[in-house]
Every structure is written in C-alpha cells, then in structure tokens.
C-alpha atoms as a PDB file:
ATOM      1  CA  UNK A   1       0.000   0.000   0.000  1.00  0.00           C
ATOM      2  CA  UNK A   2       3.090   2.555   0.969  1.00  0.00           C
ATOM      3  CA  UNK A   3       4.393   1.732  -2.850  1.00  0.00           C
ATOM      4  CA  UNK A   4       0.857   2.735  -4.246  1.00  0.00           C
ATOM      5  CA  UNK A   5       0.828   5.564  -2.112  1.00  0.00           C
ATOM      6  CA  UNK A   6       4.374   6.393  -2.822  1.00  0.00           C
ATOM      7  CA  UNK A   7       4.016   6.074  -6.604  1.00  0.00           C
ATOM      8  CA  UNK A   8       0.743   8.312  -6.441  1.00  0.00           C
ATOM      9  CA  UNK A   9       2.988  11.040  -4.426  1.00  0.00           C
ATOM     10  CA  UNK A  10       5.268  10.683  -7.233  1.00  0.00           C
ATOM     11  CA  UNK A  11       2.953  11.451 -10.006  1.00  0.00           C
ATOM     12  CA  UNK A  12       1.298  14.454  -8.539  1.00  0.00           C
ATOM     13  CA  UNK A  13       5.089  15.904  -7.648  1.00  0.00           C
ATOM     14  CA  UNK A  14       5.304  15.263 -12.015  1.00  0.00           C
ATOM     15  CA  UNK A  15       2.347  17.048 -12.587  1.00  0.00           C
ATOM     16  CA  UNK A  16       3.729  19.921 -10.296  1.00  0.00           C
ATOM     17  CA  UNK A  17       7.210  19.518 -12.085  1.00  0.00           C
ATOM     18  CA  UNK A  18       5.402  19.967 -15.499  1.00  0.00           C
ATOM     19  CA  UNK A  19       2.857  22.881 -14.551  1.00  0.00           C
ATOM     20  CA  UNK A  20       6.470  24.815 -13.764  1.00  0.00           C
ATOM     21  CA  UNK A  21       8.300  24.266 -16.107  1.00  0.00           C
ATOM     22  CA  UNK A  22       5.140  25.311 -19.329  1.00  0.00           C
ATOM     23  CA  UNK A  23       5.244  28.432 -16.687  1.00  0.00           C
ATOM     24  CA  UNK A  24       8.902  29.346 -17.585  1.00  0.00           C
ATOM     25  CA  UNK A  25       9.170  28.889 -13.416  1.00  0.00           C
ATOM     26  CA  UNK A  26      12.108  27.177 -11.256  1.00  0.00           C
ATOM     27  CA  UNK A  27      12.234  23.910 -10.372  1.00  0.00           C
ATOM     28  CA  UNK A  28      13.822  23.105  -6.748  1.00  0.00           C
ATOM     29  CA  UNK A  29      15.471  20.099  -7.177  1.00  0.00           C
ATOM     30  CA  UNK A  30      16.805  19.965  -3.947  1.00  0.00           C
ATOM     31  CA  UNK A  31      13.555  20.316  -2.317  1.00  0.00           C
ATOM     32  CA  UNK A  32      12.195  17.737  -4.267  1.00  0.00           C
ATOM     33  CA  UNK A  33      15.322  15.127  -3.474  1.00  0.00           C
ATOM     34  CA  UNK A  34      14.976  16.331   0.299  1.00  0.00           C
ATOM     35  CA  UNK A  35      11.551  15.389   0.169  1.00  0.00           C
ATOM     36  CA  UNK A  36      11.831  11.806  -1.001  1.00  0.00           C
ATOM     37  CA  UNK A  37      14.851  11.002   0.493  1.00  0.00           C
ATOM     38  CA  UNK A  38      12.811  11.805   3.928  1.00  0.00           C
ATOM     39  CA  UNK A  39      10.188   9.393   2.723  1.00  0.00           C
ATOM     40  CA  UNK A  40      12.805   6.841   1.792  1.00  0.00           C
ATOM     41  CA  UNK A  41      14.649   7.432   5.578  1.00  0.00           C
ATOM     42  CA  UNK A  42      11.227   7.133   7.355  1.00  0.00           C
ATOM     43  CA  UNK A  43      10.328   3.624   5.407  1.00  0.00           C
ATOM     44  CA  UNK A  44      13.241   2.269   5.947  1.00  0.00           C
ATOM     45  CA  UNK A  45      13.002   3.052   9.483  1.00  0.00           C
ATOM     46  CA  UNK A  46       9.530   2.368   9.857  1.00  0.00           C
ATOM     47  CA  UNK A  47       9.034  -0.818   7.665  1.00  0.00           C
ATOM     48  CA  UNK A  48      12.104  -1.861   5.611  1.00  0.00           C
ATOM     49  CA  UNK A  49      15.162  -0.706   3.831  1.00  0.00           C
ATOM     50  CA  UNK A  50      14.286  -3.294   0.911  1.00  0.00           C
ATOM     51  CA  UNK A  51      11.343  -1.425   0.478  1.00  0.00           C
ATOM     52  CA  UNK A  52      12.441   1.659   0.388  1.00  0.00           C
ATOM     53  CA  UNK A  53      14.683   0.531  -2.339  1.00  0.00           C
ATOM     54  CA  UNK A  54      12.122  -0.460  -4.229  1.00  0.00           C
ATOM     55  CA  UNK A  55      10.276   2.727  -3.775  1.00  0.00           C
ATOM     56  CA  UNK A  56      13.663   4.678  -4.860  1.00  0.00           C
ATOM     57  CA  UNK A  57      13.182   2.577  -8.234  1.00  0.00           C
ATOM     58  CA  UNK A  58       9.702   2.775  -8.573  1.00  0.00           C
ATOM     59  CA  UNK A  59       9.761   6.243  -8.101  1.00  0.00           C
ATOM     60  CA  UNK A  60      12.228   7.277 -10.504  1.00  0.00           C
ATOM     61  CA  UNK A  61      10.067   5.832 -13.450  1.00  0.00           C
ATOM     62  CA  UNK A  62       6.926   7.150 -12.185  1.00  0.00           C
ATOM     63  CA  UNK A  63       8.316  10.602 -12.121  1.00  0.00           C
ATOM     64  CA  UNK A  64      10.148  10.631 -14.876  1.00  0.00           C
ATOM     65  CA  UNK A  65       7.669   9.046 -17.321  1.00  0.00           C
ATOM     66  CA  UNK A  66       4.875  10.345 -16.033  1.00  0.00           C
ATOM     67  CA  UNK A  67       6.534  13.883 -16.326  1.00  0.00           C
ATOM     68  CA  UNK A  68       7.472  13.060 -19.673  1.00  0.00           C
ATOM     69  CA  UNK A  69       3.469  12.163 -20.245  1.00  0.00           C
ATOM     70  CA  UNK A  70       2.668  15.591 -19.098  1.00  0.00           C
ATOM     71  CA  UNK A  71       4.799  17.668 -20.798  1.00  0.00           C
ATOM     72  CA  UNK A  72       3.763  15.486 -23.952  1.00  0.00           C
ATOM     73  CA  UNK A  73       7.757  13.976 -24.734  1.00  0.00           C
ATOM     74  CA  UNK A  74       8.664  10.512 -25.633  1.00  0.00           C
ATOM     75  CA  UNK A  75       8.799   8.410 -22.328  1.00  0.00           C
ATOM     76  CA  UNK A  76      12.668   8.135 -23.025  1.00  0.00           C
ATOM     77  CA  UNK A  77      13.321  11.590 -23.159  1.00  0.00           C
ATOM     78  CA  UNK A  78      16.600  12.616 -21.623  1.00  0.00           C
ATOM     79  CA  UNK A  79      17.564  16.405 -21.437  1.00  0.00           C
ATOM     80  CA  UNK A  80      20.432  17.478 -23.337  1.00  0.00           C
ATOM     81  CA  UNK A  81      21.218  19.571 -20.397  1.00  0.00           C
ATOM     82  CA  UNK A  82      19.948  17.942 -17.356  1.00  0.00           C
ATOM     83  CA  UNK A  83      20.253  20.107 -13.775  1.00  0.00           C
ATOM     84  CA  UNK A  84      18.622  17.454 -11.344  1.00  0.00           C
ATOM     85  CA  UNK A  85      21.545  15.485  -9.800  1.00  0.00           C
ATOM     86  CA  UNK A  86      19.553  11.889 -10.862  1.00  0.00           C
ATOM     87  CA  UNK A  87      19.344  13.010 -14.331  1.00  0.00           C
ATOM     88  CA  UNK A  88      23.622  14.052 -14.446  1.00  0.00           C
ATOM     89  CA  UNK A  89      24.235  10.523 -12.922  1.00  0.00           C
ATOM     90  CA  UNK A  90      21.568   8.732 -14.666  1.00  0.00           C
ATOM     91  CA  UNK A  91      22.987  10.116 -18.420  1.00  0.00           C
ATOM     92  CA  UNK A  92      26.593   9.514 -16.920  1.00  0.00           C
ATOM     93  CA  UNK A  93      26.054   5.652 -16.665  1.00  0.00           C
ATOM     94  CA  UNK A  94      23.324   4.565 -19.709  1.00  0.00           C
ATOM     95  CA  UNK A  95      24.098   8.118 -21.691  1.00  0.00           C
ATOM     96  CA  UNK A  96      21.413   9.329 -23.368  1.00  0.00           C
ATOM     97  CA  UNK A  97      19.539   6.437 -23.561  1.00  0.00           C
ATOM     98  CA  UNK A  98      16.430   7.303 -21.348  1.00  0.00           C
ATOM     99  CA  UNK A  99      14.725   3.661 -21.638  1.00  0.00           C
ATOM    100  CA  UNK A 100      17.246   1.327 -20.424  1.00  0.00           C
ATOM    101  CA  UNK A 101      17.892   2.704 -16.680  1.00  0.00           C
ATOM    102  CA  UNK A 102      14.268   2.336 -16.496  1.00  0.00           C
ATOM    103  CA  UNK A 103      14.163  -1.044 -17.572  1.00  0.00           C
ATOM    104  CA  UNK A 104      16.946  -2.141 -15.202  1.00  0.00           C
ATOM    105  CA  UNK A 105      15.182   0.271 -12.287  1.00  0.00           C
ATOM    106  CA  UNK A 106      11.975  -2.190 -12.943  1.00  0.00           C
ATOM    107  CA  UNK A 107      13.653  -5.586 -13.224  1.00  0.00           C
ATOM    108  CA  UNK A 108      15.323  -4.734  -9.942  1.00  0.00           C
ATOM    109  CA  UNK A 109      11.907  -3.652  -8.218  1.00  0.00           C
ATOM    110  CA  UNK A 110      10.208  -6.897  -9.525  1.00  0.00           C
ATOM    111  CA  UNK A 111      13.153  -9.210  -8.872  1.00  0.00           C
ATOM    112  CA  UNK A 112      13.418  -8.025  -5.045  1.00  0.00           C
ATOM    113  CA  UNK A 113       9.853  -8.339  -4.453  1.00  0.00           C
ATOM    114  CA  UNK A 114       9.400 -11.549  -6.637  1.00  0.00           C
ATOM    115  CA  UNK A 115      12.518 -12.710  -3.708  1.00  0.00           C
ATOM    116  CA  UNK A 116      10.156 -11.538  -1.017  1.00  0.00           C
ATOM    117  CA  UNK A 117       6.811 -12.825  -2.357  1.00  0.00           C
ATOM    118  CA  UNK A 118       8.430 -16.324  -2.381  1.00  0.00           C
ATOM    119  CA  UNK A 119       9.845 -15.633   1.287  1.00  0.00           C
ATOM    120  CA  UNK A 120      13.525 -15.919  -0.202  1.00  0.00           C
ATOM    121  CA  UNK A 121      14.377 -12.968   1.606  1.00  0.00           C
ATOM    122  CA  UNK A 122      12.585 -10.758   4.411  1.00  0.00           C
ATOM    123  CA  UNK A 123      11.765  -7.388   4.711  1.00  0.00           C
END
C-alpha cells in the first residue's frame, strides 16, 4: 500500500514539475530530493530498507515518465542539459539512452519483491 501511495505522491510531484516548467518557473530540485529522500529514511526506518529501495526505483520511473506524459515527450526523453543530480548521474552511466535505466530500475523492483513474495528474503 506505501508503494501505491508512494508512486501516487510521485505522479502528482510530475504534474507539479510539469505545470512549472510550461510556466517558464524554477524547479527546486533539492527540495524535491529532500523530500523523497525523507520518505525513503522514514520507510526504511519504519518498515524496511528493501522497500524503500524499491520505492527509490519505482519512483524514478513514475516521475520521470509520467513527467514526460505531461509535458507530452517521448517516455525516453533525456535532457540534453539535465540540472537534477539523478538526471547528471543517470545520463553519466546509460548516456542518453532514457529507456534502459528504467528497464533495469523495474527488473530490480520486480526481482526483489518476486525474492520476497516467495519468502527468499525478508523485509
């Protein structure tokens, strides 16, 4: 329910993201980090660092496709010059390539919870 909820969060924060930027205004990137990573610190307190893993995963390709969605660009848009930290890493390891980190973001997510489902490994 916390990934739903999560995921949700993370799509709304897009729709924000995309509102700003059509109004030519700034995007705080650092507030926006600061606010997940406090979500991710408080699950991983509160219920599991696995899962908040996951929800670091998940919520990078909610975000970023659904903010793709609403700003009406290709789901694998990349920026030519990106000014979030994610994106600078991100485009550092896969380049420009803006589908396969999410593919290997999503495999990860399923895999550890696939692991869990089957009571390989625990929360």
């Amino acid at each position: 329910m916390i990934q739903l909820i999560y995921i949700i969060f993370c799509i709304l924060l897009a729709n924000l993201n995309a509102y700003l930027i059509k109004k030519g205004k700034r995007i705080y990137h650092g507030l926006n980090g600061l606010v997940h990573l406090l979500i991710w610190l408080w699950v991983g307190w509160k219920i599991s660092w696995l899962m908040a893993l996951i929800m670091v995963l998940e919520g990078r390709v909610a975000f970023d496709w659904m903010l793709n969605v609403f700003r009406k660009l290709p789901l694998d848009y990349t920026p030519k010059k990106p000014k979030a930290i994610t994106d600078k890493i991100e485009i550092f390891i896969f380049g420009n390539d803006g589908f396969l980190p999410k593919a290997v973001y999503i495999l990860i997510a399923v895999v550890i919870n696939i692991l869990v489902l089957f009571k390989i490994i625990n929360w």
